[in-house]
N, C-alpha and C. Protein backbone atom coordinates (compact mmCIF):
# COMPACT_ATOMS: atom_id res chain seq x y z
N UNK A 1 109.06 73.41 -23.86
CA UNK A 1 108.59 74.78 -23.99
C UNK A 1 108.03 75.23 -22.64
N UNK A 2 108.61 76.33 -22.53
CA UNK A 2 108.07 76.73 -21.10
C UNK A 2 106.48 77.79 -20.99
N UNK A 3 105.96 77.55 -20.41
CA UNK A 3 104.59 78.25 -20.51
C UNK A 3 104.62 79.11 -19.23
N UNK A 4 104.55 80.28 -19.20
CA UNK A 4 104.46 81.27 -17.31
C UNK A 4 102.97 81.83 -17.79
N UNK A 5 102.52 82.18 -18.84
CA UNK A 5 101.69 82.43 -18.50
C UNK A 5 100.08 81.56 -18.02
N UNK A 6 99.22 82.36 -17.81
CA UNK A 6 97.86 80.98 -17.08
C UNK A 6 97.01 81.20 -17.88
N UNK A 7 96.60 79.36 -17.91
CA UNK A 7 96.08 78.84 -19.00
C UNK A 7 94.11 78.56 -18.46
N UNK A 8 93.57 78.33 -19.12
CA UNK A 8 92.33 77.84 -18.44
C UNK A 8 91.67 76.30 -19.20
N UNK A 9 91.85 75.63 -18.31
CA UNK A 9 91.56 74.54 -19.07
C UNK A 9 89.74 73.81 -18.51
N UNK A 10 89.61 73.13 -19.33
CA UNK A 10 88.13 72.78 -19.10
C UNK A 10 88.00 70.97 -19.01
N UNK A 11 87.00 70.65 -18.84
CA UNK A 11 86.45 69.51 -18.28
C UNK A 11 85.13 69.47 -18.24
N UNK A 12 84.27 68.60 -19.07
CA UNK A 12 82.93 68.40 -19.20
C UNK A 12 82.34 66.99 -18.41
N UNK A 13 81.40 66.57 -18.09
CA UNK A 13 80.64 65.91 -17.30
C UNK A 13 79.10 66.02 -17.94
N UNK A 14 78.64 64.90 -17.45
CA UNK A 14 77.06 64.71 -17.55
C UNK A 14 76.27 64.01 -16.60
N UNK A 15 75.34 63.87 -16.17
CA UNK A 15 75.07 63.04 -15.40
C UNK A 15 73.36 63.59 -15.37
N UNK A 16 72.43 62.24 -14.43
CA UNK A 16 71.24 62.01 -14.71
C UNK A 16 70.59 62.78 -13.19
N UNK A 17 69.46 63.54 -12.83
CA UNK A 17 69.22 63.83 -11.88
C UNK A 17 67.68 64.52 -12.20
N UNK A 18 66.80 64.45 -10.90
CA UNK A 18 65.40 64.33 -10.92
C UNK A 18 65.34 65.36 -9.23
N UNK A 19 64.70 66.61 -9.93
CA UNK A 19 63.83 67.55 -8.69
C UNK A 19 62.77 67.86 -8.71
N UNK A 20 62.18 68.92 -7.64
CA UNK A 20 60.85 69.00 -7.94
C UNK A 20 61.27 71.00 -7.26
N UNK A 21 60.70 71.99 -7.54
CA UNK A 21 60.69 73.21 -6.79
C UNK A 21 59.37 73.33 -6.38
N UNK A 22 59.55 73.25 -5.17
CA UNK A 22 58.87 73.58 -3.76
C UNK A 22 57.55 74.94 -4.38
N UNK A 23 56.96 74.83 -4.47
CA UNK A 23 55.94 76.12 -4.63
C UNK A 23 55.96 76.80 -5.77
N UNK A 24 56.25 76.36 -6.89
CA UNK A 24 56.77 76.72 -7.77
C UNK A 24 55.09 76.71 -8.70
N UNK A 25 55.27 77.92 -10.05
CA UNK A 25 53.59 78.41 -10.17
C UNK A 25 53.84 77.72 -11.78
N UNK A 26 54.43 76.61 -11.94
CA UNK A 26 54.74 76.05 -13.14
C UNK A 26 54.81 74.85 -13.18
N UNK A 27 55.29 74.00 -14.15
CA UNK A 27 55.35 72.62 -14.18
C UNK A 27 56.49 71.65 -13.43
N UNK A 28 57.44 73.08 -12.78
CA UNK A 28 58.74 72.56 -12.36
C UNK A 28 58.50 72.25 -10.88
N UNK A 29 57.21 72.15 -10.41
CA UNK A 29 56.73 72.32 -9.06
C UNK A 29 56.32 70.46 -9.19
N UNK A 30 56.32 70.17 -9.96
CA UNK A 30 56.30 68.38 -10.01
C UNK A 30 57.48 68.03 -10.35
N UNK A 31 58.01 66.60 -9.44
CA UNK A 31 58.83 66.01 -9.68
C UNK A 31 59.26 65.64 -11.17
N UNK A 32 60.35 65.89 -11.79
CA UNK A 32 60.99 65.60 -13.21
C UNK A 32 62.61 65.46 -13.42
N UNK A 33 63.41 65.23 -14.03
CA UNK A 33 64.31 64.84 -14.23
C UNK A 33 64.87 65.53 -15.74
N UNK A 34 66.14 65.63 -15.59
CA UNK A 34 67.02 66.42 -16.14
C UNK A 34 68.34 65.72 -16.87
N UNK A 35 68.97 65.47 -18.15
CA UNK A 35 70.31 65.56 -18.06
C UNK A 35 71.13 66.39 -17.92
N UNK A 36 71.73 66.52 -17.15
CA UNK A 36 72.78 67.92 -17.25
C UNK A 36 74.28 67.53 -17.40
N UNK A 37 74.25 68.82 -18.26
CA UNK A 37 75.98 68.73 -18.08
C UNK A 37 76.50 70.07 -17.97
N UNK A 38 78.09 69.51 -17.17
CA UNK A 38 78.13 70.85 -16.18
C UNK A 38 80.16 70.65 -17.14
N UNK A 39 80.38 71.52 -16.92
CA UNK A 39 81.29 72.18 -17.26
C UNK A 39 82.16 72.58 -16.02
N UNK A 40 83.59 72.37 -15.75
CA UNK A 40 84.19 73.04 -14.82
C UNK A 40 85.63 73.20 -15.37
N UNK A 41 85.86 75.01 -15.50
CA UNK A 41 87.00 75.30 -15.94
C UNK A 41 88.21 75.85 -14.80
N UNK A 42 89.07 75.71 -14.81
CA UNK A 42 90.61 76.14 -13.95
C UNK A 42 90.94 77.25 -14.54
N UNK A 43 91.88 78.19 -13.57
CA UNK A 43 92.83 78.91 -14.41
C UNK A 43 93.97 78.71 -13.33
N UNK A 44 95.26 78.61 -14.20
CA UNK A 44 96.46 78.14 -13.28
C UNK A 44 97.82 78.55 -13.86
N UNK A 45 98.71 78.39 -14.06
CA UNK A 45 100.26 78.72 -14.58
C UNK A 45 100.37 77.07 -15.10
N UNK A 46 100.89 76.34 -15.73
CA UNK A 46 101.25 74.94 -16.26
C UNK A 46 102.49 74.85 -15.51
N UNK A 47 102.59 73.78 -14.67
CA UNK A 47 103.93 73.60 -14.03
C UNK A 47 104.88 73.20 -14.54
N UNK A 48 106.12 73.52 -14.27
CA UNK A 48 107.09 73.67 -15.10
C UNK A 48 108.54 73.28 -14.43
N UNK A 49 108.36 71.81 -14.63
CA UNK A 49 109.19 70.86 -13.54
C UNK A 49 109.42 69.46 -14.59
N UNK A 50 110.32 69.51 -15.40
CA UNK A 50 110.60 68.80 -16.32
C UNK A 50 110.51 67.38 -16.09
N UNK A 51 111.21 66.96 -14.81
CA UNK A 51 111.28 65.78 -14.04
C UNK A 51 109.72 65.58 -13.20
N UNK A 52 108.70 66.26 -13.48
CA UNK A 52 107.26 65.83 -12.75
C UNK A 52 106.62 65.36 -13.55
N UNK A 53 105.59 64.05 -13.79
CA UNK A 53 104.81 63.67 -14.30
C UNK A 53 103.81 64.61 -15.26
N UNK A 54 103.31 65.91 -14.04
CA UNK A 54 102.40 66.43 -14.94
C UNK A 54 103.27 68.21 -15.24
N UNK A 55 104.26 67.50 -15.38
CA UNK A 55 104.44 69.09 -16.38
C UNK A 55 104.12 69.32 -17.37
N UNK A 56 103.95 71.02 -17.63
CA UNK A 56 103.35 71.27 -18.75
C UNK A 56 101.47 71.15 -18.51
N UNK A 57 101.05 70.93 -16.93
CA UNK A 57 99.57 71.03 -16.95
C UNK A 57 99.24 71.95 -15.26
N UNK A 58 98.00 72.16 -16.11
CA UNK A 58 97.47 73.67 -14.70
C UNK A 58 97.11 72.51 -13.90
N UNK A 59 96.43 71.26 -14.44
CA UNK A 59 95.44 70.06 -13.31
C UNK A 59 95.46 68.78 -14.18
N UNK A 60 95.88 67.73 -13.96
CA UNK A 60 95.71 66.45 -14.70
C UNK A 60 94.35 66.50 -14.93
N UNK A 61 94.08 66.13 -16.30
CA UNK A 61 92.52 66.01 -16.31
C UNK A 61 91.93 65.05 -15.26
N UNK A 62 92.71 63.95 -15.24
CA UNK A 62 92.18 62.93 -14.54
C UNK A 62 91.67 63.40 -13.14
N UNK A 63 92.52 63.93 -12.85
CA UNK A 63 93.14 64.56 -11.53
C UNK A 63 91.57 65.72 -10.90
N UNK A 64 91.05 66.23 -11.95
CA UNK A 64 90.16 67.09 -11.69
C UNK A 64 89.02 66.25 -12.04
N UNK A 65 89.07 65.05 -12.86
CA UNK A 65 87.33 64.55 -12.88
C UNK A 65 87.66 63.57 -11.35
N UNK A 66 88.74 63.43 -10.75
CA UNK A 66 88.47 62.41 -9.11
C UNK A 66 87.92 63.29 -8.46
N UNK A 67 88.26 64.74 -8.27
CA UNK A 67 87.67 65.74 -7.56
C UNK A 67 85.66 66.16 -8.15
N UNK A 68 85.67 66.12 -9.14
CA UNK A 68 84.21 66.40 -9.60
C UNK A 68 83.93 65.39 -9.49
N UNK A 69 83.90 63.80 -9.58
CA UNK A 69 83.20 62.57 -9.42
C UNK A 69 82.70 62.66 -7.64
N UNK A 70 83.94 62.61 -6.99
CA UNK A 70 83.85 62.56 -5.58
C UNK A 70 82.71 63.92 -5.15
N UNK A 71 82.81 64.96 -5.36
CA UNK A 71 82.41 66.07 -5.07
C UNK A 71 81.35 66.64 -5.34
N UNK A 72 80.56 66.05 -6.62
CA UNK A 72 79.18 66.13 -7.50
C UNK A 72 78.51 64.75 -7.96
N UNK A 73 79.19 64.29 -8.91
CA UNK A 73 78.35 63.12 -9.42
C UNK A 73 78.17 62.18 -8.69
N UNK A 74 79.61 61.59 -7.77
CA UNK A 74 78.65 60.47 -6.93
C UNK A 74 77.26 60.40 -5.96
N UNK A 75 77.82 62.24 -5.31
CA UNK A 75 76.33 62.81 -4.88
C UNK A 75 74.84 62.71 -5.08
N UNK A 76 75.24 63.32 -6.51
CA UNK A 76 73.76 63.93 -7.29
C UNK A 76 73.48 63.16 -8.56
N UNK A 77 74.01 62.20 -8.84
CA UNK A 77 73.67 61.55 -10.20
C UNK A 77 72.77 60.70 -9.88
N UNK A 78 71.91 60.58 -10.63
CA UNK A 78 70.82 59.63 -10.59
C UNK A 78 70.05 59.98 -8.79
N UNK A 79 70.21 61.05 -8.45
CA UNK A 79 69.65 61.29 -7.39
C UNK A 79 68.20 62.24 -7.31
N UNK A 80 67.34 62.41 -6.27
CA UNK A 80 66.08 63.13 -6.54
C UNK A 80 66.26 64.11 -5.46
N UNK A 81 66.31 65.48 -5.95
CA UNK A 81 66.84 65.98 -5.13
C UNK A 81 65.61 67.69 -4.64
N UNK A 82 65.40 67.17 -3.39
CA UNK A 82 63.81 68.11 -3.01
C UNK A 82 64.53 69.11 -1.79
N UNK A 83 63.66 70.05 -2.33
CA UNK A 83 63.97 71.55 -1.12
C UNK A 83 63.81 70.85 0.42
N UNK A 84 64.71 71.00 1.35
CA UNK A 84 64.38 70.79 2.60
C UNK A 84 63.38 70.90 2.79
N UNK A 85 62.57 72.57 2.54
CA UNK A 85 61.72 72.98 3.26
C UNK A 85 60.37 72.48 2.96
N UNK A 86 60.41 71.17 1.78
CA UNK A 86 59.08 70.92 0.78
C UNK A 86 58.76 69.97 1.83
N UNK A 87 57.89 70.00 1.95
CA UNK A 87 57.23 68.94 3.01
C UNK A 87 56.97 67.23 1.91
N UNK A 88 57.24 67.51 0.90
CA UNK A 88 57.45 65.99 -0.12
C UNK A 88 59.22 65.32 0.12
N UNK A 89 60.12 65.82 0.86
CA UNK A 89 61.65 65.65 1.61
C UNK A 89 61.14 64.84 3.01
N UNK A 90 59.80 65.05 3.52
CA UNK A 90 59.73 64.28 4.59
C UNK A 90 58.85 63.12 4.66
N UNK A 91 58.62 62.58 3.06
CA UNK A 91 58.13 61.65 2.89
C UNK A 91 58.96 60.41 3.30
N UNK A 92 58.63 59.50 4.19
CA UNK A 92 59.67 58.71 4.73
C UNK A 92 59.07 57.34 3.47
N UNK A 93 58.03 57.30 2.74
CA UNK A 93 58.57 56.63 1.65
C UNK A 93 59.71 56.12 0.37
N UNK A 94 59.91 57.84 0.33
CA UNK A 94 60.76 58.28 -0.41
C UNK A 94 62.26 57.36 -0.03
N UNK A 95 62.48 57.61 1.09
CA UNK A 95 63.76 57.17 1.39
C UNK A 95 63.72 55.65 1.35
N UNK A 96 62.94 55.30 1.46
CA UNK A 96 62.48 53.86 1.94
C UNK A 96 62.95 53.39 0.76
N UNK A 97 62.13 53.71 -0.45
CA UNK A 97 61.69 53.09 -1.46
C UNK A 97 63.06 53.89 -2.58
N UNK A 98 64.29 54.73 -2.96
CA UNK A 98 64.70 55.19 -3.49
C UNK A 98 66.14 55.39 -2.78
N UNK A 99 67.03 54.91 -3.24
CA UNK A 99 68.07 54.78 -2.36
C UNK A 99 69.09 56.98 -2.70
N UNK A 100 69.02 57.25 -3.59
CA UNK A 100 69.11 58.76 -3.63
C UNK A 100 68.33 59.88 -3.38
N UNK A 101 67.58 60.12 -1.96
CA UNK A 101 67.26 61.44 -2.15
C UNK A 101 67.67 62.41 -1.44
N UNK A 102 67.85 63.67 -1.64
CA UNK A 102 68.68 64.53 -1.27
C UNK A 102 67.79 65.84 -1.31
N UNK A 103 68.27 66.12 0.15
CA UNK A 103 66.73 66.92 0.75
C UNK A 103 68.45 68.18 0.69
N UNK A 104 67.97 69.21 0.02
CA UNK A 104 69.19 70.54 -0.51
C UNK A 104 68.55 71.26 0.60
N UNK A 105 69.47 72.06 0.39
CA UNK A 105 69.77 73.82 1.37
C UNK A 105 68.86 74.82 1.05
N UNK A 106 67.96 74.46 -0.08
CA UNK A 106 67.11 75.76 -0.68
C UNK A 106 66.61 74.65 -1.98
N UNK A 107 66.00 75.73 -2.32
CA UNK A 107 65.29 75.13 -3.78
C UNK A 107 66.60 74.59 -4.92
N UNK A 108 65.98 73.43 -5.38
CA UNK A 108 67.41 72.73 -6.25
C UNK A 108 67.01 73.52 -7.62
N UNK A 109 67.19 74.88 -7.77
CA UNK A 109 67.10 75.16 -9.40
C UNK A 109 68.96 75.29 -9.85
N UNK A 110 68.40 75.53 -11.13
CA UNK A 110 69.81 75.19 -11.47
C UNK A 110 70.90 76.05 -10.90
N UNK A 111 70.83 77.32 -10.79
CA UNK A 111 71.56 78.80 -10.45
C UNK A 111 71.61 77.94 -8.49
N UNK A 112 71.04 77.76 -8.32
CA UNK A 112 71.76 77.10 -6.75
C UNK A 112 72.41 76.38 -6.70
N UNK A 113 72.27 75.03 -7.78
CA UNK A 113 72.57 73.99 -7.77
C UNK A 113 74.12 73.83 -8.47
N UNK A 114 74.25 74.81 -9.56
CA UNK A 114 75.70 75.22 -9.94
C UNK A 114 76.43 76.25 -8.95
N UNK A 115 76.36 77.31 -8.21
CA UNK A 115 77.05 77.72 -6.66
C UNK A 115 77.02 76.78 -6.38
N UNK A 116 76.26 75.70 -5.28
CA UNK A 116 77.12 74.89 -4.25
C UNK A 116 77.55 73.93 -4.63
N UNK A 117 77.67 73.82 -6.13
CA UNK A 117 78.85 72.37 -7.18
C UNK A 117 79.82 73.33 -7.07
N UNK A 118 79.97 74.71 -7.74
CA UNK A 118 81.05 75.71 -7.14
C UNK A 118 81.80 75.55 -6.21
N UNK A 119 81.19 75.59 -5.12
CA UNK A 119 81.51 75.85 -3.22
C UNK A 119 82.67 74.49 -3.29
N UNK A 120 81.84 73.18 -3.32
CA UNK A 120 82.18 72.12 -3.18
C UNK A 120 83.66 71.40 -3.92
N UNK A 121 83.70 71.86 -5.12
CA UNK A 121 84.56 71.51 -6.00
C UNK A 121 85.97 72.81 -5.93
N UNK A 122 85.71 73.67 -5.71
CA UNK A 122 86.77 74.84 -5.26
C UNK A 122 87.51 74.39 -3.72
N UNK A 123 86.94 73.99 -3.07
CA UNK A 123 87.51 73.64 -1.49
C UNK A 123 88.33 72.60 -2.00
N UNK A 124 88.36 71.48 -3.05
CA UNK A 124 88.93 70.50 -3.03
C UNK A 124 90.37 70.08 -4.14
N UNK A 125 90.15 71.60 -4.92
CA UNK A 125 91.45 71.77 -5.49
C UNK A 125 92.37 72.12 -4.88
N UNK A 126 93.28 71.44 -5.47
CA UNK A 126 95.17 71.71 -5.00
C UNK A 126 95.37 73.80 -4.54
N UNK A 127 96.55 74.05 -4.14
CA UNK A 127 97.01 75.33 -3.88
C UNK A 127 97.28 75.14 -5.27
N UNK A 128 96.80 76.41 -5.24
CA UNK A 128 97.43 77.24 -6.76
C UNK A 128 96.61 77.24 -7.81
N UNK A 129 95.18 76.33 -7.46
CA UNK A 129 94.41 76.25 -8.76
C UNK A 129 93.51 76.74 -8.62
N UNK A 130 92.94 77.33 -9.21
CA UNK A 130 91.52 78.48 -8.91
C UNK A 130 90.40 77.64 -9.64
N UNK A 131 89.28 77.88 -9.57
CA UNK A 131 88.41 77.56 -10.28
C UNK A 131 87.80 79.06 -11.07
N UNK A 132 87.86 78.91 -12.40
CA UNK A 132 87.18 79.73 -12.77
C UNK A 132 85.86 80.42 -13.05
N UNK A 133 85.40 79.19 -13.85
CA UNK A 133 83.72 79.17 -13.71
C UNK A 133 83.28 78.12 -13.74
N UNK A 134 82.11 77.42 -13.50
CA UNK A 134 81.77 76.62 -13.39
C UNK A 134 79.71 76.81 -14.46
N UNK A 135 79.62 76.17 -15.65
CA UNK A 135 78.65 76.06 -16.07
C UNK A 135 77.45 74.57 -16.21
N UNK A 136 76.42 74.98 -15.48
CA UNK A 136 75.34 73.92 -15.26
C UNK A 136 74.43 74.29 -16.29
N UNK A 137 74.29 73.17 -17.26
CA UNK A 137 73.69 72.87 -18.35
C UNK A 137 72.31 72.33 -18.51
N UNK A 138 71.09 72.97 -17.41
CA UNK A 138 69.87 72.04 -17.71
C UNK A 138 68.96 71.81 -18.77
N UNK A 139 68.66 71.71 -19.47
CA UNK A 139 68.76 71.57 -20.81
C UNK A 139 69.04 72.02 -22.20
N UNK A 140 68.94 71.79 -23.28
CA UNK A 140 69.59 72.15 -23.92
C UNK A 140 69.65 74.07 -24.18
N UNK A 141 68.32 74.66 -23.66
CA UNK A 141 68.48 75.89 -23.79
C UNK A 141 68.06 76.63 -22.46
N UNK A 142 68.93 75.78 -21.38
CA UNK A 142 68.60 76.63 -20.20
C UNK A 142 70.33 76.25 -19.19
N UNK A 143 70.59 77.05 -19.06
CA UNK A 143 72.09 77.71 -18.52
C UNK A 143 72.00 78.16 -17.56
N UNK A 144 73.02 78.01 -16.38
CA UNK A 144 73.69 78.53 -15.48
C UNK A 144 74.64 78.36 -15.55
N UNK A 145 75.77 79.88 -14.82
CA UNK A 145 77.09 79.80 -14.71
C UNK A 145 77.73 80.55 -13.47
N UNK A 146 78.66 79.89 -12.74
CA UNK A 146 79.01 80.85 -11.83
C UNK A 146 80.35 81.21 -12.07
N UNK A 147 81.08 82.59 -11.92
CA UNK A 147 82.06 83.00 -12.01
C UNK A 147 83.14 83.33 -10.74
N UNK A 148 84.22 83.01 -10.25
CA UNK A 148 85.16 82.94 -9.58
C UNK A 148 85.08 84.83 -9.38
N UNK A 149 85.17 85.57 -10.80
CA UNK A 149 85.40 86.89 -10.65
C UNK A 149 84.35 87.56 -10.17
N UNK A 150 82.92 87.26 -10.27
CA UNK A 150 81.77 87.55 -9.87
C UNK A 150 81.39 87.58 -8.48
N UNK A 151 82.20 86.33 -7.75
CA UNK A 151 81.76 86.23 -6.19
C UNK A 151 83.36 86.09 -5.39
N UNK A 152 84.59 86.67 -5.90
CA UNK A 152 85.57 87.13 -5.09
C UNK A 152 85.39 88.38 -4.02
């Protein structure tokens, strides 16, 4: 069966990770930890090459969790991840004593932290595959999402 039109397919993830926001007038201003799960959807045409392995798909699943493993989780999983600008990033204990910490570009809230999983994971798909949106799940009732159509 031939498919032309584009499909959007999805891919879920989870993984373990611990921040703190820099100046923050709440409880999120102390170091704590999060499960999240992030969501990353495609939109593509299904290729349509009878004799190719993955015909009939916009992205091997597999194919897109090597790109999100490499690109996010090996990064940020189980990692502690503090604003550059927090002067608790230049604790040279930290590094000493914690083999993940990851001093970010800005404050690690979630709405940053899903853009540059965005940024990162879009540069590393094939031609032809878009990323559509991408949703960061910090807990069960707190959401971020970024949209492909939103920041074209």
């Amino acid at each position: 069966m031939k498919v032309s039109q584009k499909i959007r397919v999805t891919k879920e993830f989870g993984f373990e990770m611990a921040h703190a926001l820099y100046g923050h007038d709440g409880l999120c201003g102390n170091i704590h930890g999060h499960s999240y799960k992030l969501s990353v959807t495609l939109i593509g045409v299904p290729l349509n090459e009878y004799s190719n392995p993955k015909d009939g798909m916009v992205m091997d699943f597999s194919d897109l969790k090597k790109v999100v493993q490499r690109e996010v989780l090996d990064v940020f999983d189980h990692a502690l991840v503090l604003n550059a600008s927090s002067p608790h990033s230049e604790l040279n204990e930290l590094k000493q004593n914690f083999e993940k910490v990851i001093r970010f570009g800005g404050q690690p809230t979630c709405e940053n932290l899903v853009s540059y999983f965005a940024k990162r994971i879009s540069k590393s798909l094939p031609v032809g595959i878009i990323l559509h949106h991408v949703r960061l799940q910090e807990t069960p009732t707190s959401i971020a999402e970024w949209y492909f159509s939103d920041n074209c």
